[in-house]
PDB file of N, CA and C in Angstrom:
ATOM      1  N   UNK A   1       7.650 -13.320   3.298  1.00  0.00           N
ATOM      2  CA  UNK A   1       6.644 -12.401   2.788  1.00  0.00           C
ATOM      3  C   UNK A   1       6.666 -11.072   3.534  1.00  0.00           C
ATOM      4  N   UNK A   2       7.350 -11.087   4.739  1.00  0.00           N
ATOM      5  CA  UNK A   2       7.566  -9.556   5.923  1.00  0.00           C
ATOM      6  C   UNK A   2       6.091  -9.236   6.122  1.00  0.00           C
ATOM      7  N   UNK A   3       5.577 -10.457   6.786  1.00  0.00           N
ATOM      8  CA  UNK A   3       4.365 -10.204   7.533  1.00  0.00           C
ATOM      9  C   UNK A   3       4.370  -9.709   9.053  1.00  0.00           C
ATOM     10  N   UNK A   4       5.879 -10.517   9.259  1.00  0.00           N
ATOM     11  CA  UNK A   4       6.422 -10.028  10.927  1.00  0.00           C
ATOM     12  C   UNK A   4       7.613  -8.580  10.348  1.00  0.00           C
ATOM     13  N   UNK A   5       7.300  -7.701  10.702  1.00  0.00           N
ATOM     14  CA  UNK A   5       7.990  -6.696  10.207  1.00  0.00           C
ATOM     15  C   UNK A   5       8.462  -5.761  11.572  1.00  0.00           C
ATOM     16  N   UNK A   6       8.460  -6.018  12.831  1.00  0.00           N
ATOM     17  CA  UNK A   6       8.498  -6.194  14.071  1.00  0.00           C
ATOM     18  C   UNK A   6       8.444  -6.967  15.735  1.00  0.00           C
ATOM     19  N   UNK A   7       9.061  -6.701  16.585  1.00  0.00           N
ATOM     20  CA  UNK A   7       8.400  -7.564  18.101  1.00  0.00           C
ATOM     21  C   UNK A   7       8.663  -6.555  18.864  1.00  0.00           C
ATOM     22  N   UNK A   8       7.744  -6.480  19.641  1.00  0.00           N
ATOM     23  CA  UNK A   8       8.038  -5.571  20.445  1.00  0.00           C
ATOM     24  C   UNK A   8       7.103  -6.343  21.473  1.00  0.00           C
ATOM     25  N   UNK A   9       7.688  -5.475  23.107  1.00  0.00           N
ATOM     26  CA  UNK A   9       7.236  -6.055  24.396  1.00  0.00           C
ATOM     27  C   UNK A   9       5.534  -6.219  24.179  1.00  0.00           C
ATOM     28  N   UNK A  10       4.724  -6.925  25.150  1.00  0.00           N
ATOM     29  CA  UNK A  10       3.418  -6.929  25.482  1.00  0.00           C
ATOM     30  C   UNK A  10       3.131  -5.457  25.566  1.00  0.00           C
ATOM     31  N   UNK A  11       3.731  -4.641  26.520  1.00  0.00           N
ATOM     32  CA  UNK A  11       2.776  -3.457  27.090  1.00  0.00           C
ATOM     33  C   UNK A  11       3.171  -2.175  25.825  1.00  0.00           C
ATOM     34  N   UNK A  12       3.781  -2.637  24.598  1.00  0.00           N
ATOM     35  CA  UNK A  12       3.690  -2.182  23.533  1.00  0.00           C
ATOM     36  C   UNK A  12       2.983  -2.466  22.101  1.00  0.00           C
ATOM     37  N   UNK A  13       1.969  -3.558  22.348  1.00  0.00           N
ATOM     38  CA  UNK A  13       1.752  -3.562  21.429  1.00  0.00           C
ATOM     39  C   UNK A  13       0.994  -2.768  20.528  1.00  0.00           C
ATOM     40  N   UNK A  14      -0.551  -2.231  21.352  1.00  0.00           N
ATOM     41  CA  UNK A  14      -1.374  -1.809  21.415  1.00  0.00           C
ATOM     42  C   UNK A  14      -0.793  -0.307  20.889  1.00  0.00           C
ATOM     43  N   UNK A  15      -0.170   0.348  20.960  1.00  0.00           N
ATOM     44  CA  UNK A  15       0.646   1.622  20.627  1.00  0.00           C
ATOM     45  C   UNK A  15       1.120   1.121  19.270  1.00  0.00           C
ATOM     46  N   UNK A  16       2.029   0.194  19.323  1.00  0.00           N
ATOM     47  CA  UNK A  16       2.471  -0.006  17.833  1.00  0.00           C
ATOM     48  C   UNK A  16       1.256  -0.139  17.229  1.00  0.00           C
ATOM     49  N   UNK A  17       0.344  -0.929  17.501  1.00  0.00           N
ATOM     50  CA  UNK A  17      -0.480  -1.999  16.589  1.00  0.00           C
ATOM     51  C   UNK A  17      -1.578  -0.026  15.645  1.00  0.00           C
ATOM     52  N   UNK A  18      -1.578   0.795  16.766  1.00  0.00           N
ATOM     53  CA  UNK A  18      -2.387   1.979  16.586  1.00  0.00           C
ATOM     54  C   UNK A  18      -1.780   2.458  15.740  1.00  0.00           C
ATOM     55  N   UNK A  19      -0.163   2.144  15.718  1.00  0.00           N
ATOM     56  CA  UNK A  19       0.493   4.106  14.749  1.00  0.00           C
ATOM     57  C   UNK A  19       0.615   3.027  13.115  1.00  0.00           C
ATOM     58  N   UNK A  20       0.643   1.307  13.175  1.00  0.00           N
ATOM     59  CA  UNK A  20       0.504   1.112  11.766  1.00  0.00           C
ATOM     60  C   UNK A  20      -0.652   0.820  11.443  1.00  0.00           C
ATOM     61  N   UNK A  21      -1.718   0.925  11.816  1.00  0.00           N
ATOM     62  CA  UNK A  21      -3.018   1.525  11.528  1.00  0.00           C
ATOM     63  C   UNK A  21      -3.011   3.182  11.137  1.00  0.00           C
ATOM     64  N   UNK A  22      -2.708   3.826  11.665  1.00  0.00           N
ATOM     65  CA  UNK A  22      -2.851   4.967  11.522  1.00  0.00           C
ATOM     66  C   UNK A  22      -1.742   5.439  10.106  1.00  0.00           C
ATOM     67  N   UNK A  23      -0.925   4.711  10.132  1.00  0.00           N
ATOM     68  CA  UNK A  23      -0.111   4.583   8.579  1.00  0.00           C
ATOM     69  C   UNK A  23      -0.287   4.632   7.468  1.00  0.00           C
ATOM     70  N   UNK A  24      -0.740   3.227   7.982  1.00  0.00           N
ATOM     71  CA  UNK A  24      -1.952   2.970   6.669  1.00  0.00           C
ATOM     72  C   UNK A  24      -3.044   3.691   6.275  1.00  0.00           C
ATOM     73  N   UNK A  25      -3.799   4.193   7.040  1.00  0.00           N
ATOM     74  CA  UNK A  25      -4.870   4.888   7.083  1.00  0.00           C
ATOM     75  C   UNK A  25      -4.673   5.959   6.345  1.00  0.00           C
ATOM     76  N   UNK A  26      -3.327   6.337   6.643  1.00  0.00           N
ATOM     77  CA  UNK A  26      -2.880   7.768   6.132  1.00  0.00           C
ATOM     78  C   UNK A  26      -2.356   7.591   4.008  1.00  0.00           C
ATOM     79  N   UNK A  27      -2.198   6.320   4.128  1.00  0.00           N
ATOM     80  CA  UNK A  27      -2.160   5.950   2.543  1.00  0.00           C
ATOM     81  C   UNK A  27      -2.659   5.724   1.613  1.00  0.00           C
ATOM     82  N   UNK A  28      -2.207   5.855   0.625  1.00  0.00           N
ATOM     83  CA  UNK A  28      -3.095   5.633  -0.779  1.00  0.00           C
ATOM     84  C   UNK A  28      -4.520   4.567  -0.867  1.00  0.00           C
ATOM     85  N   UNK A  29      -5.677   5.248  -0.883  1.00  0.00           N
ATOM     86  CA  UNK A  29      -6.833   4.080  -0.847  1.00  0.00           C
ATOM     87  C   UNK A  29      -6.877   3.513  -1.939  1.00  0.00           C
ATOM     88  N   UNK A  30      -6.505   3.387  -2.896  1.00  0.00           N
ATOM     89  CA  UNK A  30      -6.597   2.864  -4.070  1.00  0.00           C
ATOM     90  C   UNK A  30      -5.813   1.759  -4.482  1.00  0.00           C
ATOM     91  N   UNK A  31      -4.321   2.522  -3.961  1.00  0.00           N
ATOM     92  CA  UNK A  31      -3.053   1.470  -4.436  1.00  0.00           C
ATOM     93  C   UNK A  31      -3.280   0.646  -3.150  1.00  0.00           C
ATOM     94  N   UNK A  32      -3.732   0.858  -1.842  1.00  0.00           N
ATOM     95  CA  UNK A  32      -3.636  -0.003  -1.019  1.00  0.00           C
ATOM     96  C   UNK A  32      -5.263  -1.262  -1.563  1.00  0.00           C
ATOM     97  N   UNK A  33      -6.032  -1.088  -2.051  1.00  0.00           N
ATOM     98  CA  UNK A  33      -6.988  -1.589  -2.618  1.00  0.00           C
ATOM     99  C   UNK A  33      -6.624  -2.463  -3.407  1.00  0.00           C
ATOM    100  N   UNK A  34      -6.068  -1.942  -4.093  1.00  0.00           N
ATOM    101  CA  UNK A  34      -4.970  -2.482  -5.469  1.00  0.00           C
ATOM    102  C   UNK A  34      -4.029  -3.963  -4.909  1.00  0.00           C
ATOM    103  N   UNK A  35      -3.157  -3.230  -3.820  1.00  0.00           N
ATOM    104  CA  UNK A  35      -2.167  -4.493  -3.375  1.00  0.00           C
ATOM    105  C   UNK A  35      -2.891  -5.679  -2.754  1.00  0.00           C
ATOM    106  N   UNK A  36      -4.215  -5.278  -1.647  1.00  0.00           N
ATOM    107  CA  UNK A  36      -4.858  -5.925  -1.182  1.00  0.00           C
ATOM    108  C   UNK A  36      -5.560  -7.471  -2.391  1.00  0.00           C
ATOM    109  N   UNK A  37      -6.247  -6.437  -3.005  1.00  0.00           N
ATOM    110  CA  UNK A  37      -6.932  -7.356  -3.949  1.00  0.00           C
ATOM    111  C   UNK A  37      -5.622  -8.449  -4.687  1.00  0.00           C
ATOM    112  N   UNK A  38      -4.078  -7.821  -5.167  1.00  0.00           N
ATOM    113  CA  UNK A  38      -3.506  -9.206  -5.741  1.00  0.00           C
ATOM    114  C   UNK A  38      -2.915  -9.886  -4.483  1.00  0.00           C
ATOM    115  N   UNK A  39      -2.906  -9.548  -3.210  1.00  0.00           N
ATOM    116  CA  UNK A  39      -2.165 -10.465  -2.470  1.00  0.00           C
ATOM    117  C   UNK A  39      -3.726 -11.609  -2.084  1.00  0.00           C
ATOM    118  N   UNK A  40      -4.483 -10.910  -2.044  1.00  0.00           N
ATOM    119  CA  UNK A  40      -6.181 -12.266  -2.264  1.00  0.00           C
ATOM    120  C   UNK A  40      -5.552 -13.375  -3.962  1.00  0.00           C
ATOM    121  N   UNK A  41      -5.543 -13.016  -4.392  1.00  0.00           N
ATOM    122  CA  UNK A  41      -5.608 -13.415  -5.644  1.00  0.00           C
ATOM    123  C   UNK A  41      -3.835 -14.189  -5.808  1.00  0.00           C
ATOM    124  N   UNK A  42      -3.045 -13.801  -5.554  1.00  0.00           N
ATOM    125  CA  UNK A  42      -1.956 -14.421  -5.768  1.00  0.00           C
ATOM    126  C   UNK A  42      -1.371 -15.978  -5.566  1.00  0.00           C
ATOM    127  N   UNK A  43      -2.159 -16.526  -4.800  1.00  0.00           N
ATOM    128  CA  UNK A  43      -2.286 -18.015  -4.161  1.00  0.00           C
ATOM    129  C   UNK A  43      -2.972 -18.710  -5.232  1.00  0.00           C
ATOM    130  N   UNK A  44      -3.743 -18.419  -5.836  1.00  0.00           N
ATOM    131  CA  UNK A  44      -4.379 -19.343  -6.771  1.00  0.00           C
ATOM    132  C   UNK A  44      -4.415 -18.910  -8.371  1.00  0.00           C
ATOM    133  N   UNK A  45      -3.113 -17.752  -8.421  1.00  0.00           N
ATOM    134  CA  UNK A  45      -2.828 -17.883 -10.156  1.00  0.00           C
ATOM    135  C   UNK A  45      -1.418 -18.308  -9.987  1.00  0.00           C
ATOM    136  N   UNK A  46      -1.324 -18.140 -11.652  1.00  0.00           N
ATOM    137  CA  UNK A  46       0.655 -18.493 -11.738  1.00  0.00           C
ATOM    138  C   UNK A  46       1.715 -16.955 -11.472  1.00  0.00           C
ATOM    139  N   UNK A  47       2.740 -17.350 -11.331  1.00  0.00           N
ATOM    140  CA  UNK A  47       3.314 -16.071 -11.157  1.00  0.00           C
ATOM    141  C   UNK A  47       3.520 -15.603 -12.389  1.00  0.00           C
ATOM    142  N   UNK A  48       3.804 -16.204 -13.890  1.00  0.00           N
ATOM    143  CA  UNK A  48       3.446 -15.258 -14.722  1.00  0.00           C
ATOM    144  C   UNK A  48       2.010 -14.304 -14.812  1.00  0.00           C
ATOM    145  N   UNK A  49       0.568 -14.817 -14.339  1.00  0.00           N
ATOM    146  CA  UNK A  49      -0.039 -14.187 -14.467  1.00  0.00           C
ATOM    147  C   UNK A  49      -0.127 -13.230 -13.699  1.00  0.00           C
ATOM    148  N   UNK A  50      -0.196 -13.369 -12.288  1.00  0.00           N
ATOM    149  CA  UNK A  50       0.392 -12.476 -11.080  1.00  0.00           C
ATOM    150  C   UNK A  50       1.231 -11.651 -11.655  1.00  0.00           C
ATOM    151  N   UNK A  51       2.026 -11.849 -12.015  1.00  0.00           N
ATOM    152  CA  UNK A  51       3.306 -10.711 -12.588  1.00  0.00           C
ATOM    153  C   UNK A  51       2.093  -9.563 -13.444  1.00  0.00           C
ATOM    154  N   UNK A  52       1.218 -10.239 -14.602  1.00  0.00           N
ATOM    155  CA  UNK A  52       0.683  -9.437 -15.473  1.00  0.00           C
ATOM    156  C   UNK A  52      -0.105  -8.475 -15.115  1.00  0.00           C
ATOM    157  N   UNK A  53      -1.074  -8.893 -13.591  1.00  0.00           N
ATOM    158  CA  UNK A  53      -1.914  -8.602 -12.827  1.00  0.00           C
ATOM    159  C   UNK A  53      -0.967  -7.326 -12.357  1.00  0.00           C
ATOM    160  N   UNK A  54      -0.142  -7.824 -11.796  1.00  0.00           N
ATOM    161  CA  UNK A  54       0.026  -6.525 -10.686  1.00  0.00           C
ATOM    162  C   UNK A  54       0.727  -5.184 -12.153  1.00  0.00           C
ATOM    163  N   UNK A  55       1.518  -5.859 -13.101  1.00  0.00           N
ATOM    164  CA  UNK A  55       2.050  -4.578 -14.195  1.00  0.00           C
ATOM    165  C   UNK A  55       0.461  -3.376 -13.957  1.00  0.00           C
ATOM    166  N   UNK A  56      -0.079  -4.453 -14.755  1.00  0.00           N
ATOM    167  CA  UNK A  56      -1.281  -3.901 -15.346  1.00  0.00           C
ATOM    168  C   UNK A  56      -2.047  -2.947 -13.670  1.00  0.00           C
ATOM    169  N   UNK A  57      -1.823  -3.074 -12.507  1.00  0.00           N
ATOM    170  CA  UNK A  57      -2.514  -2.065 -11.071  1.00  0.00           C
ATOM    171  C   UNK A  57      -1.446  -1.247 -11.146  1.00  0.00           C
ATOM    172  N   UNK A  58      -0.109  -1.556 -11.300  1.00  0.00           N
ATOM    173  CA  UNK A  58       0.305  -0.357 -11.375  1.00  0.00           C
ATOM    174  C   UNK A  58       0.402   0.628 -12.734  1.00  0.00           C
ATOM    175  N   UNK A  59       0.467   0.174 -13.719  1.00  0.00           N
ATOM    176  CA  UNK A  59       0.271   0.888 -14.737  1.00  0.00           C
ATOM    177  C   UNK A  59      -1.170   1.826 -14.643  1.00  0.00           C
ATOM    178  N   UNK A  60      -2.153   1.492 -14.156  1.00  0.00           N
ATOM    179  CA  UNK A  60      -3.552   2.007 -13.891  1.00  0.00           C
ATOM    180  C   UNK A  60      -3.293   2.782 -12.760  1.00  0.00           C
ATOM    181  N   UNK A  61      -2.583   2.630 -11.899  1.00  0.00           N
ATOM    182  CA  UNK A  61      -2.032   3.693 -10.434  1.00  0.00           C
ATOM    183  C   UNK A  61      -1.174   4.647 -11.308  1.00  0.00           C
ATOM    184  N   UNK A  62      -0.754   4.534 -11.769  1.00  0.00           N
ATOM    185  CA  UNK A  62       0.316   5.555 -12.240  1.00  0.00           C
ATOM    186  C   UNK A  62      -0.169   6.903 -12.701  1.00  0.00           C
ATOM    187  N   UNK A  63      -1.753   6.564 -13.715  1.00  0.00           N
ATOM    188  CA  UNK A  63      -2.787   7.583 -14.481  1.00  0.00           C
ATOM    189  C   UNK A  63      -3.498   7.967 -13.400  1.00  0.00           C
ATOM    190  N   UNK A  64      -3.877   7.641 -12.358  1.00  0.00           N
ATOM    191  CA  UNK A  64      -4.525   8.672 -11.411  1.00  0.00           C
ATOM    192  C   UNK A  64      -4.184   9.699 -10.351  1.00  0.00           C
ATOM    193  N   UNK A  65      -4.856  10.100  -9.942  1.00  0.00           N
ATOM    194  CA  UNK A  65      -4.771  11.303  -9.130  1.00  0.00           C
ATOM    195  C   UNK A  65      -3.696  11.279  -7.843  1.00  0.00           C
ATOM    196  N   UNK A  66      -4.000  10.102  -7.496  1.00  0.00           N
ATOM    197  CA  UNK A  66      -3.787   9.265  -6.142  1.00  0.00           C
ATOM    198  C   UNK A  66      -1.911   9.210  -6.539  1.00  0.00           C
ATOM    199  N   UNK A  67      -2.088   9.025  -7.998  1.00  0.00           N
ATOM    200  CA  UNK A  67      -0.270   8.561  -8.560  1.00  0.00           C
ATOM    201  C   UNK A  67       0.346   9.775  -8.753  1.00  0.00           C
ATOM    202  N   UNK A  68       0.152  10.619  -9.260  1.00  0.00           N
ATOM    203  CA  UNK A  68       0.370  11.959  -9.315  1.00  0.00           C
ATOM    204  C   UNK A  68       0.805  12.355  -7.730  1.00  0.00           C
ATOM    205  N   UNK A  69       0.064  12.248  -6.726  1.00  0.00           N
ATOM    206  CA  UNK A  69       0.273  13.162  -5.827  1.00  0.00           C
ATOM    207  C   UNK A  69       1.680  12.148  -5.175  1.00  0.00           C
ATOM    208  N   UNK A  70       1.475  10.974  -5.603  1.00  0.00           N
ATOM    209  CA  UNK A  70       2.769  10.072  -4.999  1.00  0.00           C
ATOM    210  C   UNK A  70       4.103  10.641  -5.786  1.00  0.00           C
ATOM    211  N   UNK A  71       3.980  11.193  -6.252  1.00  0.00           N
ATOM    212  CA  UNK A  71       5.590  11.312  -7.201  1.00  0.00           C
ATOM    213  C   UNK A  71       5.669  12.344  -6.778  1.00  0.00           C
ATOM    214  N   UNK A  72       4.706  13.897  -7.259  1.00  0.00           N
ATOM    215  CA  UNK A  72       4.673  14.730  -6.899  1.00  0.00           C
ATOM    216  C   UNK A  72       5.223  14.774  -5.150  1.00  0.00           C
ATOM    217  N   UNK A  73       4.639  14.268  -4.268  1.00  0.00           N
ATOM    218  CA  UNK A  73       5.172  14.854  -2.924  1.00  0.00           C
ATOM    219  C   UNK A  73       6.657  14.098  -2.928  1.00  0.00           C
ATOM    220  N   UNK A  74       7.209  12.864  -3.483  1.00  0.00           N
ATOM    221  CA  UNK A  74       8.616  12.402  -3.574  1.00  0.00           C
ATOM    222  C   UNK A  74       9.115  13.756  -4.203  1.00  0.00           C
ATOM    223  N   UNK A  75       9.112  14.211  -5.326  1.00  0.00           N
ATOM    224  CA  UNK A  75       9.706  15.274  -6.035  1.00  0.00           C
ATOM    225  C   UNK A  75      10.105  16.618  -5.079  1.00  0.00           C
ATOM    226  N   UNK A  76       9.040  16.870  -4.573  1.00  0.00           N
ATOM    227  CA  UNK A  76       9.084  17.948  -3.693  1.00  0.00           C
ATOM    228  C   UNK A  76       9.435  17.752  -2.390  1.00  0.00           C
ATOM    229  N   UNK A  77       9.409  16.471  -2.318  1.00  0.00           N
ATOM    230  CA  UNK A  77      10.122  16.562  -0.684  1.00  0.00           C
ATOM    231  C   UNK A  77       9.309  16.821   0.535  1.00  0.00           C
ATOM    232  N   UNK A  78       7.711  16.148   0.431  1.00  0.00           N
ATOM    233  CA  UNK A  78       7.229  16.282   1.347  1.00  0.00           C
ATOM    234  C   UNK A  78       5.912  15.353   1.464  1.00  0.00           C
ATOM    235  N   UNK A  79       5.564  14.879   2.745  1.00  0.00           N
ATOM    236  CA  UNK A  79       4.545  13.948   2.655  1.00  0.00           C
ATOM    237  C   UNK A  79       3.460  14.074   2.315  1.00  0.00           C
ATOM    238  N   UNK A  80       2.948  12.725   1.656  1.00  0.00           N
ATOM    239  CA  UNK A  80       2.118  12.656   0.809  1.00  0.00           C
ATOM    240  C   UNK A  80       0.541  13.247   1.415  1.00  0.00           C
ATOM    241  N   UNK A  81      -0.156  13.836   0.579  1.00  0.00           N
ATOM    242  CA  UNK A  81      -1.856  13.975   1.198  1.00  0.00           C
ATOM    243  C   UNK A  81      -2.554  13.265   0.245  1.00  0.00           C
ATOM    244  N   UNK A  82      -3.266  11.921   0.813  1.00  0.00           N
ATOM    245  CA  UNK A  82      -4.243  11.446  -0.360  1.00  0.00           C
ATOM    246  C   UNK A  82      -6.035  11.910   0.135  1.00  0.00           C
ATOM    247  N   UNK A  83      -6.467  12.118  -1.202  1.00  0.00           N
ATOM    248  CA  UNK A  83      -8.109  12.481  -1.188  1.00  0.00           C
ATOM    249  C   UNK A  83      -8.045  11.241  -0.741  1.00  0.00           C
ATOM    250  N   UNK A  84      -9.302  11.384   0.437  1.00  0.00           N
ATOM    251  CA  UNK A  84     -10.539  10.604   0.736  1.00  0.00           C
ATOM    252  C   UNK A  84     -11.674   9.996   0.350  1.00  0.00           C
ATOM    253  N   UNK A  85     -12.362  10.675  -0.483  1.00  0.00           N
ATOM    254  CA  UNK A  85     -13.601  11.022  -1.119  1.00  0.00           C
ATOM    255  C   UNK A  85     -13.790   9.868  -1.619  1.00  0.00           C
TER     256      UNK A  85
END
């Protein structure tokens, strides 16, 4: 599932553990809302429905603001800024 997506020493963790917080933080609130809610949910449907679930978050990510600025800063070549609000 790449839940371990690193190891690093003891007197590093606390540094790592901050900058993928701060990663995240820095990402999409919506689509991260989005992934959150089907990885809750994925354990107790089927993977066809799971499959339908997640089409259907990203098809709905795609029409907003939040999706726009994701393509848009890929296109242009520069990192992303998501609203807060």
């Amino acid at each position: 599932m790449g839940l371990i997506t690193a190891v690093v020493p003891d007197d590093q963790l606390t540094a790592e553990a901050e900058a993928l917080a701060a990663r995240l933080a820095a990402g999409p609130p919506q689509a991260l809302a989005a992934a959150k809610r089907l990885l809750h949910t994925s354990l107790e449907e089927t993977l066809e429905t799971h499959l339908a679930r997640e089409a259907e978050a990203i098809a709905h990510a795609s029409g907003t603001a939040e999706g726009a600025e994701g393509v848009a800063s890929f296109v242009e070549k520069r990192p992303p800024v998501f609203n807060r609000d």
